[in-house]
C-alpha atoms as a PDB file:
ATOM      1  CA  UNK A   1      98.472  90.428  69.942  1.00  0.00           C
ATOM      2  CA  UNK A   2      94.814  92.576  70.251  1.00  0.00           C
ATOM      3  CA  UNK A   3      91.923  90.410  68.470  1.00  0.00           C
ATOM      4  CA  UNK A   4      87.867  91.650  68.690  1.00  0.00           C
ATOM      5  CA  UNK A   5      86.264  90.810  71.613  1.00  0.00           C
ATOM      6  CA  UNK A   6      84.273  88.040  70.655  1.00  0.00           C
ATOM      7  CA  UNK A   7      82.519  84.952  72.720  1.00  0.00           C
ATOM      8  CA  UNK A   8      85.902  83.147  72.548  1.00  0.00           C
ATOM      9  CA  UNK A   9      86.903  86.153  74.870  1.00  0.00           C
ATOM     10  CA  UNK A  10      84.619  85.161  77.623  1.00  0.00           C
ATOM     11  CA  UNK A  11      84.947  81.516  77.098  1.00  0.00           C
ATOM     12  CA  UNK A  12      88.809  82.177  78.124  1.00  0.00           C
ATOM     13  CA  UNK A  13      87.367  83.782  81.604  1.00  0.00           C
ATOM     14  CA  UNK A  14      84.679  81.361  82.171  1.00  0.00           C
ATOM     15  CA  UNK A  15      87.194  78.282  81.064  1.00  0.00           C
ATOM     16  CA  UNK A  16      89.964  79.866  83.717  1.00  0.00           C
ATOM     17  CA  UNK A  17      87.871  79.931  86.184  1.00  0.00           C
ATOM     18  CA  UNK A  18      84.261  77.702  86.125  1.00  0.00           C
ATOM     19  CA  UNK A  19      86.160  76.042  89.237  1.00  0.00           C
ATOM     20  CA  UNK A  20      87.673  78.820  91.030  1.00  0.00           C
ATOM     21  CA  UNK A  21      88.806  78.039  94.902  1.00  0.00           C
ATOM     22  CA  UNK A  22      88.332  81.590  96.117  1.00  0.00           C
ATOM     23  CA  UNK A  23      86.483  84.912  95.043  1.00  0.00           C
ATOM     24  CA  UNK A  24      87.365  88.126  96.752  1.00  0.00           C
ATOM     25  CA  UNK A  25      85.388  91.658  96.129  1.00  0.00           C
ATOM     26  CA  UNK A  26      87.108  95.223  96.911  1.00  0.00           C
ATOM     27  CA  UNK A  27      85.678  98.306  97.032  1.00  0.00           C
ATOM     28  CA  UNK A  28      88.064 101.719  96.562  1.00  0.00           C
ATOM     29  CA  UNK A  29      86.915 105.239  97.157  1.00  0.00           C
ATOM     30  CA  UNK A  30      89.118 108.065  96.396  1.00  0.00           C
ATOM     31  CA  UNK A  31      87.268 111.048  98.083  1.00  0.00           C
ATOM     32  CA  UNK A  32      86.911 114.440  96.426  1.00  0.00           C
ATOM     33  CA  UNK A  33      90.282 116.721  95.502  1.00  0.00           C
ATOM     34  CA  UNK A  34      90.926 120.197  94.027  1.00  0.00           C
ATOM     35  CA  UNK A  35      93.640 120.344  91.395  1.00  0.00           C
ATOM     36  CA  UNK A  36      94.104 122.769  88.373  1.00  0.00           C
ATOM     37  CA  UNK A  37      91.522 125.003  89.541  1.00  0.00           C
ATOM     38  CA  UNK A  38      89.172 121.841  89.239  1.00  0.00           C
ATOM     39  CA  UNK A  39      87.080 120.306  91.844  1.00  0.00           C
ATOM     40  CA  UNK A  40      86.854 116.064  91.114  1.00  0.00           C
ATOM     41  CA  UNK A  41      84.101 114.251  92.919  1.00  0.00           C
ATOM     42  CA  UNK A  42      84.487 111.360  95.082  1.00  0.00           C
ATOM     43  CA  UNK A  43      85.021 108.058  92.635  1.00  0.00           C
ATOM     44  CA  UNK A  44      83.860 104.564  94.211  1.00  0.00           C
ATOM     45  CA  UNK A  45      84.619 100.950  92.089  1.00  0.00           C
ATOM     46  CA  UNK A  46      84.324  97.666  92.939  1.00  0.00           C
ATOM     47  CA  UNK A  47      87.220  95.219  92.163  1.00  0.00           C
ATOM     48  CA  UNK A  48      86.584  91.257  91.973  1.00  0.00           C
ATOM     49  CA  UNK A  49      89.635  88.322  92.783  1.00  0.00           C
ATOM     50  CA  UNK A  50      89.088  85.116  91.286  1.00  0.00           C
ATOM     51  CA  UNK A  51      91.797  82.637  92.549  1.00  0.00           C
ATOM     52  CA  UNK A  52      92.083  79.231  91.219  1.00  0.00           C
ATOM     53  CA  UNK A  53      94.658  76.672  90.567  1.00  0.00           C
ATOM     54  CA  UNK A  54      97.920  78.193  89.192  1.00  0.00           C
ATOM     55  CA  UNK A  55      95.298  80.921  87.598  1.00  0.00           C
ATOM     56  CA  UNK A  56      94.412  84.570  88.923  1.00  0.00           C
ATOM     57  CA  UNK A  57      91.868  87.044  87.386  1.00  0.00           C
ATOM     58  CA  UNK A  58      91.609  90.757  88.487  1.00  0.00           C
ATOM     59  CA  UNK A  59      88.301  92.756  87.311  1.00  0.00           C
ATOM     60  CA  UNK A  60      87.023  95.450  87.430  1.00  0.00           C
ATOM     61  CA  UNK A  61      84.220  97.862  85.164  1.00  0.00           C
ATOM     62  CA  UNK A  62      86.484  98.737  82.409  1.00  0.00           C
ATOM     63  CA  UNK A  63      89.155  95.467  82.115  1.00  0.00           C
ATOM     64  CA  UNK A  64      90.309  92.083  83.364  1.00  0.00           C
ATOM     65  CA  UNK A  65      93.522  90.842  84.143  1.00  0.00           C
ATOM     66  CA  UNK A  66      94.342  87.456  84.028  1.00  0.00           C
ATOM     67  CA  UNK A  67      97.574  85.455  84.908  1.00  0.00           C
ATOM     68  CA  UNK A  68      98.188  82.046  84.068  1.00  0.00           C
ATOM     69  CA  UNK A  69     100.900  79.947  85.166  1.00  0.00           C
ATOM     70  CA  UNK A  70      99.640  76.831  83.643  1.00  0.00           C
ATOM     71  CA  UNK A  71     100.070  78.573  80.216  1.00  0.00           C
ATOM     72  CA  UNK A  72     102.902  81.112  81.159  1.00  0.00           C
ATOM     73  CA  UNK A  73     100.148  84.074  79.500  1.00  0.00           C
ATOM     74  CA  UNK A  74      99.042  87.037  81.343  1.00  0.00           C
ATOM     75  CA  UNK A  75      95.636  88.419  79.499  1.00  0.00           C
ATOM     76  CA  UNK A  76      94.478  92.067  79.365  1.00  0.00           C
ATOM     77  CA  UNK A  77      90.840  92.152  78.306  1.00  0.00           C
ATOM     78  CA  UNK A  78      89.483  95.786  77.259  1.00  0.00           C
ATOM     79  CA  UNK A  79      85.815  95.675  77.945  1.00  0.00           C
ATOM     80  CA  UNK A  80      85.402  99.347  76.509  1.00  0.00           C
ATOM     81  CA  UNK A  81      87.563  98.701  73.086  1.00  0.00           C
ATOM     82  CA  UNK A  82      86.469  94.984  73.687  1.00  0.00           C
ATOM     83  CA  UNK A  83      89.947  94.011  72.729  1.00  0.00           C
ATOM     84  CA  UNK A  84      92.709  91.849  74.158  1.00  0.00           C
ATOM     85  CA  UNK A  85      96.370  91.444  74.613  1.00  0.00           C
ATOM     86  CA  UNK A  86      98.092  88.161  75.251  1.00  0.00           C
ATOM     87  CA  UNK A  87     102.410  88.675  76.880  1.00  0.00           C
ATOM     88  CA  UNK A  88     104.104  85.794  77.906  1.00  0.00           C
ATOM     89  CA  UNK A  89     105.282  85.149  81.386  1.00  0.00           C
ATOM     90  CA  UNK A  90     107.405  86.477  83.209  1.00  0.00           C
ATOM     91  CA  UNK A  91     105.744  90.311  82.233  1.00  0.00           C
ATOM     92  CA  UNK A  92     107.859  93.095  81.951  1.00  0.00           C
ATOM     93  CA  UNK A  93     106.207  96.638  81.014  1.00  0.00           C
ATOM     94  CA  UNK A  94     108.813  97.618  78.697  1.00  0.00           C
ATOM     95  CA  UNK A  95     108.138  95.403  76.216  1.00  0.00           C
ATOM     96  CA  UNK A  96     104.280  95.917  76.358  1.00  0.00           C
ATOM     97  CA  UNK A  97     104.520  99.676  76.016  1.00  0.00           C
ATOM     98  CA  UNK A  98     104.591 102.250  72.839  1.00  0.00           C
ATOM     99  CA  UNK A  99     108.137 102.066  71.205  1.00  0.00           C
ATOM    100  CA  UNK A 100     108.255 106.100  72.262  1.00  0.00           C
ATOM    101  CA  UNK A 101     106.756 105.450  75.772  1.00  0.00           C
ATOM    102  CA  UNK A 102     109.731 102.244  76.708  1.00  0.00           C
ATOM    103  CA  UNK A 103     112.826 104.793  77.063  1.00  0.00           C
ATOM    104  CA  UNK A 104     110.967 106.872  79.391  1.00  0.00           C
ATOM    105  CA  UNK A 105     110.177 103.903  81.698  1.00  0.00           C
ATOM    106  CA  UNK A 106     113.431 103.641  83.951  1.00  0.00           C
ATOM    107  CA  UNK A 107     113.261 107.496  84.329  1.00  0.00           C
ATOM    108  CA  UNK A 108     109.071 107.068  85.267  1.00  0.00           C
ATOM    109  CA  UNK A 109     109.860 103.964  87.615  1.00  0.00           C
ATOM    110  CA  UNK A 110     108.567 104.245  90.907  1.00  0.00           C
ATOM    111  CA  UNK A 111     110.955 103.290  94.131  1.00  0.00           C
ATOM    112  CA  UNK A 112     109.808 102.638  97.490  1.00  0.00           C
ATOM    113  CA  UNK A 113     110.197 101.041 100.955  1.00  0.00           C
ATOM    114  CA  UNK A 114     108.068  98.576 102.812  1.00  0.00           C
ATOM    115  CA  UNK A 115     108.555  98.573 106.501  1.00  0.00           C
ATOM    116  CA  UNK A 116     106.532  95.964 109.043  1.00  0.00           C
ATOM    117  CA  UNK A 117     105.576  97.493 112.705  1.00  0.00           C
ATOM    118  CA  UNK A 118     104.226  96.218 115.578  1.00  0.00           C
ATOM    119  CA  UNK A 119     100.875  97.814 115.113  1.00  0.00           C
ATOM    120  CA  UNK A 120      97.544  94.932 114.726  1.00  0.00           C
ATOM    121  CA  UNK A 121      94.144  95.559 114.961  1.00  0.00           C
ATOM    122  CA  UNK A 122      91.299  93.433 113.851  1.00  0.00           C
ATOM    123  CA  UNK A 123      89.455  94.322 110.788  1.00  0.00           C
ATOM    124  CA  UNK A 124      85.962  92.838 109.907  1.00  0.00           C
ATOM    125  CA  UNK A 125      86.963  89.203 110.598  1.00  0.00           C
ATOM    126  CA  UNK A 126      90.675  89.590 109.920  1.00  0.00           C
ATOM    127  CA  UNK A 127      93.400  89.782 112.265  1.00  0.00           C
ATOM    128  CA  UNK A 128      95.968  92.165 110.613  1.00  0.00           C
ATOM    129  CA  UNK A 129      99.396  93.786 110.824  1.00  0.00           C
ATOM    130  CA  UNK A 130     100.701  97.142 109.687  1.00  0.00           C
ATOM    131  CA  UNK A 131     102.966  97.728 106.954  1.00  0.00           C
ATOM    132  CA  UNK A 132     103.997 100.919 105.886  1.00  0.00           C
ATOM    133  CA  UNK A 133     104.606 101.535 102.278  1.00  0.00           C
ATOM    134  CA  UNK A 134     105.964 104.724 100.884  1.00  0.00           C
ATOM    135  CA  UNK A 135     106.900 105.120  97.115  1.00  0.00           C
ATOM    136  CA  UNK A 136     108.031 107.876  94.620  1.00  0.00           C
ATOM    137  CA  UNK A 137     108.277 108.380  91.207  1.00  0.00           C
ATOM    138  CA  UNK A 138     105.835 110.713  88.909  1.00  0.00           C
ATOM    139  CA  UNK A 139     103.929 111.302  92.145  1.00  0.00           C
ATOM    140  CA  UNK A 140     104.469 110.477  96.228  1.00  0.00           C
ATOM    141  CA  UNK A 141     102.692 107.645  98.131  1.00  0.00           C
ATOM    142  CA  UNK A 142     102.283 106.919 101.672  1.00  0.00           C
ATOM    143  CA  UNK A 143      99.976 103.729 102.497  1.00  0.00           C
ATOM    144  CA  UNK A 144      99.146 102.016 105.549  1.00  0.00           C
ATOM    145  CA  UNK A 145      98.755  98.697 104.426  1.00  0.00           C
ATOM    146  CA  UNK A 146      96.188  96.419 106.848  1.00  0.00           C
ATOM    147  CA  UNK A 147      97.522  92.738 105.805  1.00  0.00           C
ATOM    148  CA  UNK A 148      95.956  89.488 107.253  1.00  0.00           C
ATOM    149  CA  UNK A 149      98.844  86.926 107.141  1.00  0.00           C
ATOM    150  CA  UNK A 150      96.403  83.339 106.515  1.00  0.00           C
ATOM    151  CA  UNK A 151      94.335  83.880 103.574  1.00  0.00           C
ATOM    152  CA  UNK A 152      92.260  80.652 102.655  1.00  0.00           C
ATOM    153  CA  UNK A 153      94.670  80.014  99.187  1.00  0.00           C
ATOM    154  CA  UNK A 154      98.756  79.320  99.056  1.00  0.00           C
ATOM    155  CA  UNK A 155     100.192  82.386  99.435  1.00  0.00           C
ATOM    156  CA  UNK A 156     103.751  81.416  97.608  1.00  0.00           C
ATOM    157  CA  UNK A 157     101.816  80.493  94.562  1.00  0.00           C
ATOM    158  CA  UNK A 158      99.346  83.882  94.838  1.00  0.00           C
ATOM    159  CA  UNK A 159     102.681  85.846  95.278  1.00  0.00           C
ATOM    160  CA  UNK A 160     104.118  84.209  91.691  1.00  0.00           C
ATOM    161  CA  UNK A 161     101.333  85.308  90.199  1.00  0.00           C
ATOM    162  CA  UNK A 162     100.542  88.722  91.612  1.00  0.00           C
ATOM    163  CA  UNK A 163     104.410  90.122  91.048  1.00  0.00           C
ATOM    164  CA  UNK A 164     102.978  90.181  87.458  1.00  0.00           C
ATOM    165  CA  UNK A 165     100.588  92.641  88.476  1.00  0.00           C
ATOM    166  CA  UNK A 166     102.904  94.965  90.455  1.00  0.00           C
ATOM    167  CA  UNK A 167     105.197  95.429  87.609  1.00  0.00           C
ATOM    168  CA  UNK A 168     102.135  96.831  85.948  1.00  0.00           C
ATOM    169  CA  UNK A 169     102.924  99.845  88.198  1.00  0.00           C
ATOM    170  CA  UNK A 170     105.924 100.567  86.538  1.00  0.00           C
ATOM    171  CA  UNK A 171     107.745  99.664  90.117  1.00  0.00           C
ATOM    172  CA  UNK A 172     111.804  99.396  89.770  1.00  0.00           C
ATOM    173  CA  UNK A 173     113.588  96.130  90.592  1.00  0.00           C
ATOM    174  CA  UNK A 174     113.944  96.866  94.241  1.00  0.00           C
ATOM    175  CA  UNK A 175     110.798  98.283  94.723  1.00  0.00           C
ATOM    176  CA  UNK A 176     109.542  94.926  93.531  1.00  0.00           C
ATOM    177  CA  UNK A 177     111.688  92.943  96.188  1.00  0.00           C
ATOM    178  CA  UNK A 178     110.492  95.543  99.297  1.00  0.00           C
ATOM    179  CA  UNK A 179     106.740  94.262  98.644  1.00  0.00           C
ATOM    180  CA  UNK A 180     107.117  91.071  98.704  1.00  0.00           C
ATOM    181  CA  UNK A 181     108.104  91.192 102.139  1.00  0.00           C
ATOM    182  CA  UNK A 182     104.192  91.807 102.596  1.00  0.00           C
ATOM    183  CA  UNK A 183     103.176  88.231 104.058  1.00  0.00           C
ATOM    184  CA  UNK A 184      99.593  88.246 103.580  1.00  0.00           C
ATOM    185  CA  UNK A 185      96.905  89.895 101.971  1.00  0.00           C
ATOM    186  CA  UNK A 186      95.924  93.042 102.313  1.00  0.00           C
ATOM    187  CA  UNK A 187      92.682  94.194 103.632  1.00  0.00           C
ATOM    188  CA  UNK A 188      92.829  97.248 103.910  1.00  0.00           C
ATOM    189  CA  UNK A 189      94.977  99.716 102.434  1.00  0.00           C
ATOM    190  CA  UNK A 190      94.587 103.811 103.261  1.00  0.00           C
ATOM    191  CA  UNK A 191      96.675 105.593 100.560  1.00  0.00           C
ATOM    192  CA  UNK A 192      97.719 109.574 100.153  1.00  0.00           C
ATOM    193  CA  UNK A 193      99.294 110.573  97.182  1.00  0.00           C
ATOM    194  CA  UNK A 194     100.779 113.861  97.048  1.00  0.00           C
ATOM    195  CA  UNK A 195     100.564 115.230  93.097  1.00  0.00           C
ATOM    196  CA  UNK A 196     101.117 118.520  91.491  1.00  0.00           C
ATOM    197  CA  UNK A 197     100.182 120.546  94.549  1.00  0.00           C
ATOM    198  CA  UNK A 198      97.225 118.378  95.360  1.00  0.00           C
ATOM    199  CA  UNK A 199      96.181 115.567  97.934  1.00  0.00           C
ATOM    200  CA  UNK A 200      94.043 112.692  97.050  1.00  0.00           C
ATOM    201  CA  UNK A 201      92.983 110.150  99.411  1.00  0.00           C
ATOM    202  CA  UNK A 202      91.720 106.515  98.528  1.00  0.00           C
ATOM    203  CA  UNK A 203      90.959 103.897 100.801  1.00  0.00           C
ATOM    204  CA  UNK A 204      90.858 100.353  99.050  1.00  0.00           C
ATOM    205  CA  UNK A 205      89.295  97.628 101.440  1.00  0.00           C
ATOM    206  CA  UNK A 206      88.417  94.198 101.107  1.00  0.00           C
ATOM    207  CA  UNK A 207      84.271  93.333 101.438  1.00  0.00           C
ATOM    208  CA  UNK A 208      84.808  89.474 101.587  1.00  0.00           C
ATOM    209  CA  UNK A 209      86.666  86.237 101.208  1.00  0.00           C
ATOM    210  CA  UNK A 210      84.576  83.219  99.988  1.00  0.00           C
ATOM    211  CA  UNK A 211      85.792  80.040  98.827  1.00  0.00           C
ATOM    212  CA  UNK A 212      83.824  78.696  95.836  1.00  0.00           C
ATOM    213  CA  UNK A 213      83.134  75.695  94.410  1.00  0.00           C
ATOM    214  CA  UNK A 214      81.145  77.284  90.497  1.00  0.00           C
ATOM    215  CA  UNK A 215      81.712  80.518  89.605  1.00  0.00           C
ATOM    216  CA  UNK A 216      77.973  82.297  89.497  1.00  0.00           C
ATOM    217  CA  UNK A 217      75.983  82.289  86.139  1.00  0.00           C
ATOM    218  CA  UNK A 218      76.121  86.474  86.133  1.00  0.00           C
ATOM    219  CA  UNK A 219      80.304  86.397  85.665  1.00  0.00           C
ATOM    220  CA  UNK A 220      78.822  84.403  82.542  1.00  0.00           C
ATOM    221  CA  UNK A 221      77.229  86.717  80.882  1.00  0.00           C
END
């Protein structure tokens, strides 16, 4: 159901999380690629984690994502068309999409392996591990995926919650099942996808962990 974006909007963020355990900031660069005769510059965003209990927001410039287990609701907030959409839990795409669009979705899905190796290195303060993740669907993706297997929040609950968000990728069933043999978070994840003759690069890496006790008066704003 959209309604406007209103102060009731934010008072669902700031309610959600005014007591968040643990607030982690991304940043993702995608460097500069040629397609269709076009050159696109190099694109930089910063993505913020809140993590609290049973409750997990994702945002970034344009939307938030929230999932909440205590109320079985996953939120998307439109900051541009300051609009929002409430789906009950467990989400599935299909039944969020366009009438037109749903049909298409099994043929659009993207499948994929996850495969641990042997490989760690230490990343900022993070011990990690290697995975390798390669999908394919509307477009190829290979991605080393730097995971850190003791984040500072319950990882069984944070998994609950963050299959919600995969399936926003339009992954199939199985797909699903290969990443959640990630155990950990990931730190740092160095993608290539491979897309109508063209190769983009993006590197998506956390900044920092920090366990929280208020959440700061400029999320409030």
């Amino acid at each position: 159901m959209k309604k406007p974006f209103l102060f009731f909007i934010m008072l669902i963020v700031t309610s959600s999380f005014i007591y968040s355990d643990v607030y982690i900031k991304r940043e993702v660069h995608t460097d500069s690629y040629y397609e269709d005769g076009l050159m696109h510059p190099a694109v930089d965003r910063v993505i913020e984690t809140w993590i609290g209990n049973k409750k997990m927001a994702y945002i970034s410039n344009s939307r938030i994502i929230i999932v909440d287990l205590n109320k079985n609701l996953m939120f998307f907030i439109n900051k541009n068309e300051k609009t929002y959409l409430e789906i009950p839990l467990p989400f599935e795409l299909a039944e969020v999409v366009t009438k037109q669009i749903a049909p298409d979705l099994q043929f659009l899905a993207f499948s994929g392996t996850v495969k641990a190796t042997k490989e760690s290195k230490t990343i900022g303060r993070w011990r990690c591990r290697r995975y390798n993740i390669n999908g394919s669907g509307p477009y190829v993706r290979e991605i080393k995926a730097w995971v850190h297997p003791t984040p500072p929040f319950d990882m069984d609950t944070y998994n609950k919650m963050n299959i919600n968000v995969l399936k926003l990728h339009n992954y199939d069933s199985n797909f699903i099942k290969e990443m959640q043999k990630i155990k950990g978070i990931e730190i740092r994840l160095d993608e290539i996808v491979y897309f109508r003759g063209s190769t983009r690069k993006r590197t998506n890496r956390i900044l920092d962990i920090t366990r929280l006790q208020n959440i700061p008066e400029d999320f409030l704003v």
